[in-house]
Protein backbone atom coordinates (compact mmCIF):
# COMPACT_ATOMS: atom_id res chain seq x y z
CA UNK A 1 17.10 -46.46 -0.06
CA UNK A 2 16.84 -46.16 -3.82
CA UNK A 3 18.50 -49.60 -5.62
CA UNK A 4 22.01 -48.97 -6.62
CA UNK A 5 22.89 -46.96 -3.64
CA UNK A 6 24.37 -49.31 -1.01
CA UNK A 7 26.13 -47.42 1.21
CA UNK A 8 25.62 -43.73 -0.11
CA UNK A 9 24.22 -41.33 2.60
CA UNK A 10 22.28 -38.30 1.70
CA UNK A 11 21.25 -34.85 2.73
CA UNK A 12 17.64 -34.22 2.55
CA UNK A 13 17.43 -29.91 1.74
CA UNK A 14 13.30 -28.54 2.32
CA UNK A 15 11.67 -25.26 3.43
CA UNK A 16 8.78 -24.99 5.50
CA UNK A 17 6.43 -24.41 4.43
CA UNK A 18 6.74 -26.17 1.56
CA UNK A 19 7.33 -23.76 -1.56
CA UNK A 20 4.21 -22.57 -3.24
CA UNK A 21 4.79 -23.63 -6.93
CA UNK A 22 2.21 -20.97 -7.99
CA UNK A 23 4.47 -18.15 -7.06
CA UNK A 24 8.01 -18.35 -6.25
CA UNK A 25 11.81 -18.61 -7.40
CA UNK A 26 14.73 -20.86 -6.78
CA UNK A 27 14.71 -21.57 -2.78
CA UNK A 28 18.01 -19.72 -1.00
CA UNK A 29 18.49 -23.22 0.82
CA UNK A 30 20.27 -23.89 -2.56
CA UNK A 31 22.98 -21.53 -1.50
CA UNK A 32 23.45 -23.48 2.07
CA UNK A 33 23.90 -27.15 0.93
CA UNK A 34 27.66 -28.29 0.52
CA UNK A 35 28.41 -30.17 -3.15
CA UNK A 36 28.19 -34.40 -3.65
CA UNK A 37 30.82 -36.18 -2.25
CA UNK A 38 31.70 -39.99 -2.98
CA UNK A 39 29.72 -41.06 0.01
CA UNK A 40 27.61 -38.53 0.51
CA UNK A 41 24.24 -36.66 -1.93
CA UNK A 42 22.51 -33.95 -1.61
CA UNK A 43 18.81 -33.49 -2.37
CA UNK A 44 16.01 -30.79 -2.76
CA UNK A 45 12.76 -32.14 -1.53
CA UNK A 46 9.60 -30.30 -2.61
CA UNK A 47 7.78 -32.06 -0.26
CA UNK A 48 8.71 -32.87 3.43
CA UNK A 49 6.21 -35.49 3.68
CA UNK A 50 7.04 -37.26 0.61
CA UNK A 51 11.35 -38.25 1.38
CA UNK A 52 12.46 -41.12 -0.83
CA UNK A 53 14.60 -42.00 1.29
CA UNK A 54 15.00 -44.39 5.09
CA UNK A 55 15.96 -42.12 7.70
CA UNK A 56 18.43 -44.76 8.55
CA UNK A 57 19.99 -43.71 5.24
CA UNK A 58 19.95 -39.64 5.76
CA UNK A 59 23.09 -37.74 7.59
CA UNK A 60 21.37 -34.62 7.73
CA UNK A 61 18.31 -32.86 7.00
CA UNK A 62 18.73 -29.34 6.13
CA UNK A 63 15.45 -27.01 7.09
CA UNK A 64 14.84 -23.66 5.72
CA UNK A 65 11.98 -22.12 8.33
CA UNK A 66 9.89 -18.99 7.70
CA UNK A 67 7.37 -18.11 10.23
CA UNK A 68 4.32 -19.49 8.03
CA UNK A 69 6.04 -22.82 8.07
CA UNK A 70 6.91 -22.58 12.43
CA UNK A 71 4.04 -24.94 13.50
CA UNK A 72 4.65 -27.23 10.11
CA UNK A 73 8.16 -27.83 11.23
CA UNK A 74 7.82 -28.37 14.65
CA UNK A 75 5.30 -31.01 13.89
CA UNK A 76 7.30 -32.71 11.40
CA UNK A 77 10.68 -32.03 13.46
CA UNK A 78 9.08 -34.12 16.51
CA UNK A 79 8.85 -37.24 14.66
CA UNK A 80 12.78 -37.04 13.37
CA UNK A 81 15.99 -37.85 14.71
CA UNK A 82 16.97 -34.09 16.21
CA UNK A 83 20.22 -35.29 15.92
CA UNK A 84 20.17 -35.03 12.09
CA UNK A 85 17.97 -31.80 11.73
CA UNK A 86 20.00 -28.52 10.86
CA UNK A 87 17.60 -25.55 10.75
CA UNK A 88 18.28 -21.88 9.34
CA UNK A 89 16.32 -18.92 7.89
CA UNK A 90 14.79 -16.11 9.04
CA UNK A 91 12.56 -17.32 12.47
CA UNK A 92 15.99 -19.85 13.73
CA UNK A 93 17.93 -16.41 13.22
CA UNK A 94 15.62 -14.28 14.93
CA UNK A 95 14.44 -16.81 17.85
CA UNK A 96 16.88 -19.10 17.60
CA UNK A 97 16.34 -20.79 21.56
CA UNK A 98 12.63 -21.55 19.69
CA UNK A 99 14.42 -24.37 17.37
CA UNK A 100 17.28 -25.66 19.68
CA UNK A 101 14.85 -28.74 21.18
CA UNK A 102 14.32 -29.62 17.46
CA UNK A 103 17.91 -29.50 15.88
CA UNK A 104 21.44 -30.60 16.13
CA UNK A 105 22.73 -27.60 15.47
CA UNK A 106 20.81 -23.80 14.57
CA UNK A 107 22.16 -21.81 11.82
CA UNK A 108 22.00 -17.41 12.17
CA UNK A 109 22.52 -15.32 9.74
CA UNK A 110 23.47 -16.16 5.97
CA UNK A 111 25.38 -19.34 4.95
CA UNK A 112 27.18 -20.61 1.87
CA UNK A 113 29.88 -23.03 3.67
CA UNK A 114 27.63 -25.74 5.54
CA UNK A 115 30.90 -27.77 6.97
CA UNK A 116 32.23 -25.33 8.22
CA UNK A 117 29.64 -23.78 10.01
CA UNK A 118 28.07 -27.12 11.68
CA UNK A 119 31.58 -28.15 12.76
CA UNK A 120 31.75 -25.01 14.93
CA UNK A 121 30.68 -25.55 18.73
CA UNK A 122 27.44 -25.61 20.22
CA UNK A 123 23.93 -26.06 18.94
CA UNK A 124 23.61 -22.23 17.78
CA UNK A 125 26.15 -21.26 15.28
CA UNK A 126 26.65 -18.26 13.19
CA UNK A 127 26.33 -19.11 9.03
CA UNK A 128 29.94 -18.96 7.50
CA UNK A 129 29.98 -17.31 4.39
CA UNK A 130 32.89 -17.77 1.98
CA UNK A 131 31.70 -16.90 -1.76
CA UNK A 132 33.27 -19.87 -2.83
CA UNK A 133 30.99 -21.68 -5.33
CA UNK A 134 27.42 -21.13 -6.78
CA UNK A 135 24.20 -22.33 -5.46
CA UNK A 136 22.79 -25.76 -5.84
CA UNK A 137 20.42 -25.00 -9.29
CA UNK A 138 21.11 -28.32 -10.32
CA UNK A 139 19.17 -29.37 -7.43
CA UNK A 140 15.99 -27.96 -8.22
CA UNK A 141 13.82 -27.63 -11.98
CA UNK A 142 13.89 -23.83 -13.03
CA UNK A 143 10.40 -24.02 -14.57
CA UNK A 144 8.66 -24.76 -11.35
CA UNK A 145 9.94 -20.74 -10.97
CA UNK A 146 6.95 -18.27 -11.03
CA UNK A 147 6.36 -14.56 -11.09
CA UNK A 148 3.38 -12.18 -11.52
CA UNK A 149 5.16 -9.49 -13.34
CA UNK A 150 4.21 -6.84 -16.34
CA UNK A 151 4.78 -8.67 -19.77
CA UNK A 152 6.15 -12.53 -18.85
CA UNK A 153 3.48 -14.91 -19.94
CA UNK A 154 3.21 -17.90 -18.12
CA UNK A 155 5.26 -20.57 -19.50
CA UNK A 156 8.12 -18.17 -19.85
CA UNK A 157 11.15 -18.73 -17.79
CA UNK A 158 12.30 -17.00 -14.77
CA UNK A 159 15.06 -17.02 -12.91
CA UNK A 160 16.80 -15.03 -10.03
CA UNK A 161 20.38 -14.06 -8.37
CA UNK A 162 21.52 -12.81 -5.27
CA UNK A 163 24.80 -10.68 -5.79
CA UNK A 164 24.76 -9.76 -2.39
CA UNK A 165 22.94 -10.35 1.03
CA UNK A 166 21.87 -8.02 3.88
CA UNK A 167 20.53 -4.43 4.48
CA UNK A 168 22.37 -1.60 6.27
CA UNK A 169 19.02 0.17 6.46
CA UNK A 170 17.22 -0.47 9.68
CA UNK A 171 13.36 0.30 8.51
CA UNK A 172 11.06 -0.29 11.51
CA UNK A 173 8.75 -2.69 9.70
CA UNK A 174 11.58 -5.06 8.32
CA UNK A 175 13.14 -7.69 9.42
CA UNK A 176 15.87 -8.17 6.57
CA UNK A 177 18.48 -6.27 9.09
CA UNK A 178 17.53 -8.97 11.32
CA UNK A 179 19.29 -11.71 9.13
CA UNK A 180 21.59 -9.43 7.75
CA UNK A 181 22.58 -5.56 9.07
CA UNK A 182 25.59 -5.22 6.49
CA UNK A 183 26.29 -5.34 2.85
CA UNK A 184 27.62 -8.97 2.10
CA UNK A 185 28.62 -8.51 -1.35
CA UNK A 186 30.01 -10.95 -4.01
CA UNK A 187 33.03 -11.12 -5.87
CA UNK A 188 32.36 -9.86 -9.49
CA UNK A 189 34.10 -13.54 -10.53
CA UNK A 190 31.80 -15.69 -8.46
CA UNK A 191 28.42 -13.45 -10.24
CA UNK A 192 30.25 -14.24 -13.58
CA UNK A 193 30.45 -18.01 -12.91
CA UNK A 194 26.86 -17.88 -11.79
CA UNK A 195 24.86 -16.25 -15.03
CA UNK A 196 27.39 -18.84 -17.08
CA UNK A 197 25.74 -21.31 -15.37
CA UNK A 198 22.38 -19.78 -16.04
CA UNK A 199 23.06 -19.35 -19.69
CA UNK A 200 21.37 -23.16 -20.12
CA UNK A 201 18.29 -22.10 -18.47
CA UNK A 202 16.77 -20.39 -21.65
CA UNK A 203 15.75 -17.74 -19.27
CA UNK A 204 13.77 -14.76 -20.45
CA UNK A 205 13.35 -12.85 -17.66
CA UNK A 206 15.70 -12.42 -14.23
CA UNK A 207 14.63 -11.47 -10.60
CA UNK A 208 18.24 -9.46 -9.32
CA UNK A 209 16.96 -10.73 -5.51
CA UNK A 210 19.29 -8.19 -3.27
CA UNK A 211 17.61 -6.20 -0.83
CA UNK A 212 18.76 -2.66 -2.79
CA UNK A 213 21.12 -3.79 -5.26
CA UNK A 214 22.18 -0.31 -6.42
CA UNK A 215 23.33 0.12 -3.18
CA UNK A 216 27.07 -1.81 -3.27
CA UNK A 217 30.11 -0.02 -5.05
CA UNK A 218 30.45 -2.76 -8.10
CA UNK A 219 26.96 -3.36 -9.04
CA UNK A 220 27.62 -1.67 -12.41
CA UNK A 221 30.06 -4.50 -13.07
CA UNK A 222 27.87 -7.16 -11.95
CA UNK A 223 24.91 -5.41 -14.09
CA UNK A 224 27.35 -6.07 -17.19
CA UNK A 225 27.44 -9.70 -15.95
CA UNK A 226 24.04 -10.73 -15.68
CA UNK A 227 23.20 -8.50 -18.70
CA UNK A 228 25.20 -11.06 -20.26
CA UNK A 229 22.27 -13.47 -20.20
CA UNK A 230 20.05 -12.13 -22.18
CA UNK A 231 17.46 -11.73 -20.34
CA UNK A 232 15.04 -9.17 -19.25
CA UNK A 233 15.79 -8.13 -15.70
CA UNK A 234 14.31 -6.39 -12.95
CA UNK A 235 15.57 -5.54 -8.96
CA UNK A 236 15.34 -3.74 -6.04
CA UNK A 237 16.45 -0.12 -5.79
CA UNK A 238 16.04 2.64 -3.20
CA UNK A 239 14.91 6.55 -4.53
CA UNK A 240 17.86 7.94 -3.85
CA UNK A 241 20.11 5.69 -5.53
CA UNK A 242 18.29 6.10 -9.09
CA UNK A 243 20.28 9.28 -10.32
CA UNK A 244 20.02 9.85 -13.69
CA UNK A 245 23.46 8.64 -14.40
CA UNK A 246 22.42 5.65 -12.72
CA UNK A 247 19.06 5.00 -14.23
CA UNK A 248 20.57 5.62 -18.01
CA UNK A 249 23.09 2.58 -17.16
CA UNK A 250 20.35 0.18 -15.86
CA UNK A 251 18.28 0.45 -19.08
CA UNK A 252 21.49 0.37 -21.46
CA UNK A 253 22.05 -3.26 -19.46
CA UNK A 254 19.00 -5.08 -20.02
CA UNK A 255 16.97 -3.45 -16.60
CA UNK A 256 13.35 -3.49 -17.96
CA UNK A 257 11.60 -2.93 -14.43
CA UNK A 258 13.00 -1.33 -10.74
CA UNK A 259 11.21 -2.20 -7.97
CA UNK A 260 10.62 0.92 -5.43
CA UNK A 261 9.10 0.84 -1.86
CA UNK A 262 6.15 3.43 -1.78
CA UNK A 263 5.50 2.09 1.77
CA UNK A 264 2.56 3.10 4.19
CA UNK A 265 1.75 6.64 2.14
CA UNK A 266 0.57 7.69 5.62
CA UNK A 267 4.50 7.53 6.75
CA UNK A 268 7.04 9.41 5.75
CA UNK A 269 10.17 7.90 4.80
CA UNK A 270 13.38 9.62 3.58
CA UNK A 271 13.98 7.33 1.17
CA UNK A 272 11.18 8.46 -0.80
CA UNK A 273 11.79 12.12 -0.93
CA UNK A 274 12.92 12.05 -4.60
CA UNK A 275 10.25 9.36 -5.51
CA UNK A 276 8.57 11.58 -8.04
CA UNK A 277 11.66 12.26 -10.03
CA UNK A 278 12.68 8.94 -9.75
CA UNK A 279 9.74 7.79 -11.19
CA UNK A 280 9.70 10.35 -13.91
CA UNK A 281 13.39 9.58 -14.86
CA UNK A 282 12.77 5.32 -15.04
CA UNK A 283 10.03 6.51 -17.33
CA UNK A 284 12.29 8.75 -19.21
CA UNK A 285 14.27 6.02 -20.01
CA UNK A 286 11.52 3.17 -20.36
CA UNK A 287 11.75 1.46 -17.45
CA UNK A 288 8.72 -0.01 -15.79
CA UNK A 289 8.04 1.14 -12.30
CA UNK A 290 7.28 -1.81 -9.30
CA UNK A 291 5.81 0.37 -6.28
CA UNK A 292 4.52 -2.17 -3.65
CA UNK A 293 2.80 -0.34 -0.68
CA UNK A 294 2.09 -1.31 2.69
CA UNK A 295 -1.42 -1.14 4.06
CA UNK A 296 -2.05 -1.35 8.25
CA UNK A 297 -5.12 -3.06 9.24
CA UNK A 298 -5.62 -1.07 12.04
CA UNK A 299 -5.70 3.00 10.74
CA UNK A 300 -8.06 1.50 7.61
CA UNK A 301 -10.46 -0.68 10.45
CA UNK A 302 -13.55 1.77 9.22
CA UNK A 303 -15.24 2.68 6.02
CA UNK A 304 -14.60 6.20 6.39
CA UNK A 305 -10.75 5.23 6.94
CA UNK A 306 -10.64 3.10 4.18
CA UNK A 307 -11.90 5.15 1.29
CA UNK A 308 -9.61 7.93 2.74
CA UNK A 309 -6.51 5.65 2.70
CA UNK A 310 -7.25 4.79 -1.16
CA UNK A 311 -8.31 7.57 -2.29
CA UNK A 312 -4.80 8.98 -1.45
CA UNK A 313 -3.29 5.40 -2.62
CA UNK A 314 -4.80 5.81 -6.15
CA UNK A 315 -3.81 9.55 -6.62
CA UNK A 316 -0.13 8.77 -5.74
CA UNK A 317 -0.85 6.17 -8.29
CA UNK A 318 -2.12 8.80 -11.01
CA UNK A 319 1.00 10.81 -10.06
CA UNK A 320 3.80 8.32 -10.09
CA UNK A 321 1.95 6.04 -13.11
CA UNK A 322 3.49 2.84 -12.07
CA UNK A 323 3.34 -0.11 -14.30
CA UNK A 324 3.20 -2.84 -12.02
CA UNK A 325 1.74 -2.01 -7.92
CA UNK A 326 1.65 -4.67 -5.37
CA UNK A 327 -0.42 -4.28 -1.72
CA UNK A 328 1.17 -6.03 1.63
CA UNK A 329 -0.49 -5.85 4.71
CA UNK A 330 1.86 -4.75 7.56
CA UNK A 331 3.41 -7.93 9.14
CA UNK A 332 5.17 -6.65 13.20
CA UNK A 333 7.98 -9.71 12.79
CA UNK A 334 9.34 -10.08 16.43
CA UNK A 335 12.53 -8.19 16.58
CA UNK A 336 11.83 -5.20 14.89
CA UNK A 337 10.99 -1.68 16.15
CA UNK A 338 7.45 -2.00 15.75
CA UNK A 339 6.83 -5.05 17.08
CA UNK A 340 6.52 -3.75 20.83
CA UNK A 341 3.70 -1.71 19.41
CA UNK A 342 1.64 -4.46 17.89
CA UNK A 343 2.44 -7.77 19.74
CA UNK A 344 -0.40 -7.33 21.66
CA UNK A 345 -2.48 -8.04 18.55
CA UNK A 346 -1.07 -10.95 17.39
CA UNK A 347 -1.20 -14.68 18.78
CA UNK A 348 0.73 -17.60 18.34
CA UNK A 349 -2.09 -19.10 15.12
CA UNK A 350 -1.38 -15.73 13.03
CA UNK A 351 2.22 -16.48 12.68
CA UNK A 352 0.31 -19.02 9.65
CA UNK A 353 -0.76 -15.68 8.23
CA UNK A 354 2.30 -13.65 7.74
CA UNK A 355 2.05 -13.53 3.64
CA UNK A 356 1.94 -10.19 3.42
CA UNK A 357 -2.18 -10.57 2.30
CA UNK A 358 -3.78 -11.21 5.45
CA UNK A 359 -4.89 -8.85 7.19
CA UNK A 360 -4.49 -10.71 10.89
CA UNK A 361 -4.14 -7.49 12.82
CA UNK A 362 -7.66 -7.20 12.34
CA UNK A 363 -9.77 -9.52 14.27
CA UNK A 364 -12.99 -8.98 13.23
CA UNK A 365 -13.87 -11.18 10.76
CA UNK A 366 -16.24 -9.40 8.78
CA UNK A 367 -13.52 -6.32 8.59
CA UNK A 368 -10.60 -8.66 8.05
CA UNK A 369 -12.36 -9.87 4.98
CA UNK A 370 -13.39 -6.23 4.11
CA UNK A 371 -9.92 -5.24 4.49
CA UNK A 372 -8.53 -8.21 2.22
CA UNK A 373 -10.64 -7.76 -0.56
CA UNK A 374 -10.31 -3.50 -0.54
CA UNK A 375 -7.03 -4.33 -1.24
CA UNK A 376 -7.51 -6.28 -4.19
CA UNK A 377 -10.22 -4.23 -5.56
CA UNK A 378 -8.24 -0.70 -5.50
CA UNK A 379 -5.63 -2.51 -7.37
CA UNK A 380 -7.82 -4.35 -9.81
CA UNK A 381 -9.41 -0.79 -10.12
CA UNK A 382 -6.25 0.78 -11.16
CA UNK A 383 -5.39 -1.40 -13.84
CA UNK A 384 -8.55 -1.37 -15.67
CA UNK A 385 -9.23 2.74 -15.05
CA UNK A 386 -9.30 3.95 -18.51
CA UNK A 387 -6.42 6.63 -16.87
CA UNK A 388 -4.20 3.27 -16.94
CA UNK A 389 -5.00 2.20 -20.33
CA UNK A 390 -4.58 5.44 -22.02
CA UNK A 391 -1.01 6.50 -20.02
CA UNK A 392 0.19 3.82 -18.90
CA UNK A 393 -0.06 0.11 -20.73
CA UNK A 394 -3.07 -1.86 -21.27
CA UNK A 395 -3.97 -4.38 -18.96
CA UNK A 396 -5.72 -7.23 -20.13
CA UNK A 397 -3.01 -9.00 -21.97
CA UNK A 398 -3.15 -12.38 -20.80
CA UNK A 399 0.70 -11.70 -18.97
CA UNK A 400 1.13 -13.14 -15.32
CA UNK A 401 0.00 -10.13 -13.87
CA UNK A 402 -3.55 -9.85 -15.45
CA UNK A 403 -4.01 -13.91 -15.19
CA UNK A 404 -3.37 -13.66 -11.60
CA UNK A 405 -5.35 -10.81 -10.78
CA UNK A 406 -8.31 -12.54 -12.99
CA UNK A 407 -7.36 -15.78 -10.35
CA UNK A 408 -7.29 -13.35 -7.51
CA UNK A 409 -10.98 -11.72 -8.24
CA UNK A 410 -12.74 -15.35 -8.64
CA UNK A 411 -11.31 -16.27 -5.28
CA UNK A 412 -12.67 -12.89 -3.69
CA UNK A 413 -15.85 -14.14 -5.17
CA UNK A 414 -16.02 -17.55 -3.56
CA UNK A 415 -14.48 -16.03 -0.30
CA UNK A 416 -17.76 -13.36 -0.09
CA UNK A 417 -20.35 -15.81 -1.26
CA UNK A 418 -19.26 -18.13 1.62
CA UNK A 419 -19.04 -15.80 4.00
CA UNK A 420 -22.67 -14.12 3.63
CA UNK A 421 -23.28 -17.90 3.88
CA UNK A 422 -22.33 -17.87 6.84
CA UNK A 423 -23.47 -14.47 8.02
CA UNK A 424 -26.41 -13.73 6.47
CA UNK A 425 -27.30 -11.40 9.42
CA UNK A 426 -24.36 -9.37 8.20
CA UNK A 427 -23.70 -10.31 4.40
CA UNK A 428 -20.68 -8.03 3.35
CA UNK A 429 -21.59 -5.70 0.91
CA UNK A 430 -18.38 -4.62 -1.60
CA UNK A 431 -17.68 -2.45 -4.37
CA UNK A 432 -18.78 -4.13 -7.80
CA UNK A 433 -16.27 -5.03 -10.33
CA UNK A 434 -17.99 -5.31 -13.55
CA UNK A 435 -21.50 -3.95 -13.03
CA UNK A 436 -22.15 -0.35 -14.06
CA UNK A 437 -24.10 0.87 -10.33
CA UNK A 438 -21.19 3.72 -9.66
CA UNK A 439 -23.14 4.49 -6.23
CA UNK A 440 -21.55 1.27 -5.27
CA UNK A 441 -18.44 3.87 -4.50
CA UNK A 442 -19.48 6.05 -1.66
CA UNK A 443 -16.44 8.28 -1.62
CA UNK A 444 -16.70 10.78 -4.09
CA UNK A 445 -12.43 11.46 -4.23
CA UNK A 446 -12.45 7.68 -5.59
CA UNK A 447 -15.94 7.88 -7.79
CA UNK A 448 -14.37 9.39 -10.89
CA UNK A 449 -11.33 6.96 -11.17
CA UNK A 450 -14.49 4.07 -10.35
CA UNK A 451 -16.30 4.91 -13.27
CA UNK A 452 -13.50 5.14 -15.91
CA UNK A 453 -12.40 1.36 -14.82
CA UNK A 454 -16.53 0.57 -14.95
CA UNK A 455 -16.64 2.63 -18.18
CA UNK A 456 -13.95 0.82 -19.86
CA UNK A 457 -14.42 -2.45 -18.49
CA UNK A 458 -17.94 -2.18 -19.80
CA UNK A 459 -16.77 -1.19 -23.59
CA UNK A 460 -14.18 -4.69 -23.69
């Protein structure tokens, strides 16, 4: 116990895994822990491993538990008083009977009234949620926030809001219906109080964190709100909701960037049949364009597969000229339509490796590694073709998004290097990034776009 705090109990709040200070934003376990009382305070630990307090001294610990983080918790959960454990998120949700030998009680679904929900019976309880206050910020330092996005350099601060929680949608690949299959909106007041609260932050830019914010019947009120901060802000949309009407509002209130689903472009969806004109309109009105795309291990698990798969990646990207594109490998999540079709593929140990850049469907590792750095590279190779400098923006501005990608290809270097190491019977031959051999890139759909980003790379 710290000195001068005979007799005060605490609540320890932590995620697991513990929350990558290179990338991230203010952890949602800030919107589950109840406020101080006389007897009673309530802290954010960075580290679970590092608790300045006696356990004698703690009433509860609160645990936020992704899949990455399963193993780290149960580890850490087995040398703890279960009796003072409460875990929540997105794995005690979806497989809750998995956390019920580790915890007092197990939290589903979303929660902003702690009390009340642990004081219901049994060890699995549904999250109560009663908009009644804010989250926790002053729990937690808002420059350890981080975010690889178009423009924010990186001591600029970032913040984020949730105005609502939950998806109606029911995509096959996602398990945000899993937490959440309904529209849990705010009240416009309770959105208000938050950005006053934010106000002291000094915030330039503003993650709007709802799964399709667009999507409830106020959000051009709440829009007003946050625009009220000042900041640059950027969210989640669907296609279909960006009308023109709608798009013209978002950039008169502060929107600078929308963030769009492009998917598997093997797939269709029908949320994407308008995603040419929606494109063309947030241009129109000089928004940036966010298009993160899903890639599937196993229909790119050849050469011939994979140039095919990119080629037709980095047209859509000549056609839809986003600003900003971001890769995920497809993650089956158990739950979800898909995951029938793929649980055969994964084991227990790739649960670590569900963050959206391995590629753990694939199990050989000189493919996997293939498949991770093709990835990179046809992203890298969009943003320095001399088709993105010219149209789009230029690239190498020293913003989070070119530092990280200049972090990303010096990792891909050390990762190749020590595997032909290790392989030298197989070394693993990739596409150059700086050298000027274009029969490096066998494909000939992807050779022109190759040789502008070689071309202009070479006249920096």
């Amino acid at each position: 116990m710290k000195k001068g705090e005979l007799g005060m109990k605490h609540i320890i709040a932590m995620t697991f895994p513990k929350q990558n200070l290179n990338l991230g934003l203010e952890p949602s376990i800030l919107t589950v822990v109840p406020n101080d009382t006389d007897d009673v305070k309530v802290h954010y630990a960075l580290d679970q491993n590092n608790i300045e307090y006696d356990d004698k001294d703690v009433l509860y610990y609160m645990c936020s538990v992704y899949i990455t983080g399963m193993d780290e918790f149960f580890k850490w959960a087995s040398t703890h008083d279960k009796n003072k454990i409460i875990t929540g998120g997105y794995e005690p949700t979806i497989n809750p009977q998995e956390f019920v030998d580790y915890s007092y009680k197990v939290i589903t679904g979303p929660c902003d009234s702690f009390n009340e929900t642990i004081a219901q019976e049994g060890t699995i309880v549904k999250g109560i949620t009663n908009n009644w206050r804010i989250p926790r910020y002053d729990l937690y330092d808002v420059h350890l926030n981080q975010q690889i996005i178009p423009d924010k350099e990186k001591d600029d601060v970032v913040t984020s809001i949730n105005t609502s929680q939950g998806c109606p949608f029911n995509c096959d690949f996602c398990c945000s219906p899993l937490m959440c299959d309904h529209i849990m909106s705010k009240p416009s007041s309770l959105v208000q109080e938050e950005i006053d609260y934010l106000k002291q932050t000094g915030a330039k830019y503003i993650f709007i964190r709802d799964e399709n914010f667009p999507l409830q019947k106020d959000w051009k009120e709440k829009l007003d709100i946050i625009n009220q901060l000042g900041a640059k802000i950027y969210l989640f949309a669907s296609s279909n909701l960006c009308t023109e009407q709608n798009v013209k509002y978002m950039k008169e209130h502060g929107v600078y960037m929308v963030c769009l689903g492009l998917e598997d472009i093997s797939v269709k969806y029908g949320k994407n049949k308008e995603l040419d004109r929606t494109c063309e309109l947030l241009h129109k009105y000089g928004i940036d364009v966010y298009l993160s795309f899903i890639v599937n291990p196993l229909k790119v698990n050849t050469d011939e597969k994979a140039n095919d798969f990119y080629a037709r990646l980095l047209e859509r990207f000549t056609e839809l000229k986003p600003e900003m594109v971001c890769g995920n490998f497809l993650m089956p999540f158990r739950g979800t339509k898909i995951w029938d079709d793929y649980k055969d593929y994964v084991d227990r140990e790739d649960f670590k490796s569900y963050d959206s850049k391995s590629a753990f469907l694939e199990k050989d590792p000189y493919r996997r590694l293939k498949d991770e750095y093709d990835m990179f590279y046809y992203q890298w190779l969009y943003y320095n073709s001399k088709f993105y400098q010219d149209n789009i923006r230029k690239f190498n501005v020293n913003d989070t998004l070119h530092l990280r990608f200049e972090e990303l290809k010096d990792e891909f270097d050390e990762k190749i290097k020590k595997y032909n190491e290790a392989h030298p019977e197989k070394p693993l031959i990739v596409n150059g990034l700086s050298d000027n051999d274009e029969k490096e890139v066998k494909d000939v759909k992807v050779k022109k776009l190759t040789r502008n980003a070689i071309r202009n790379k070479s006249e920096e």
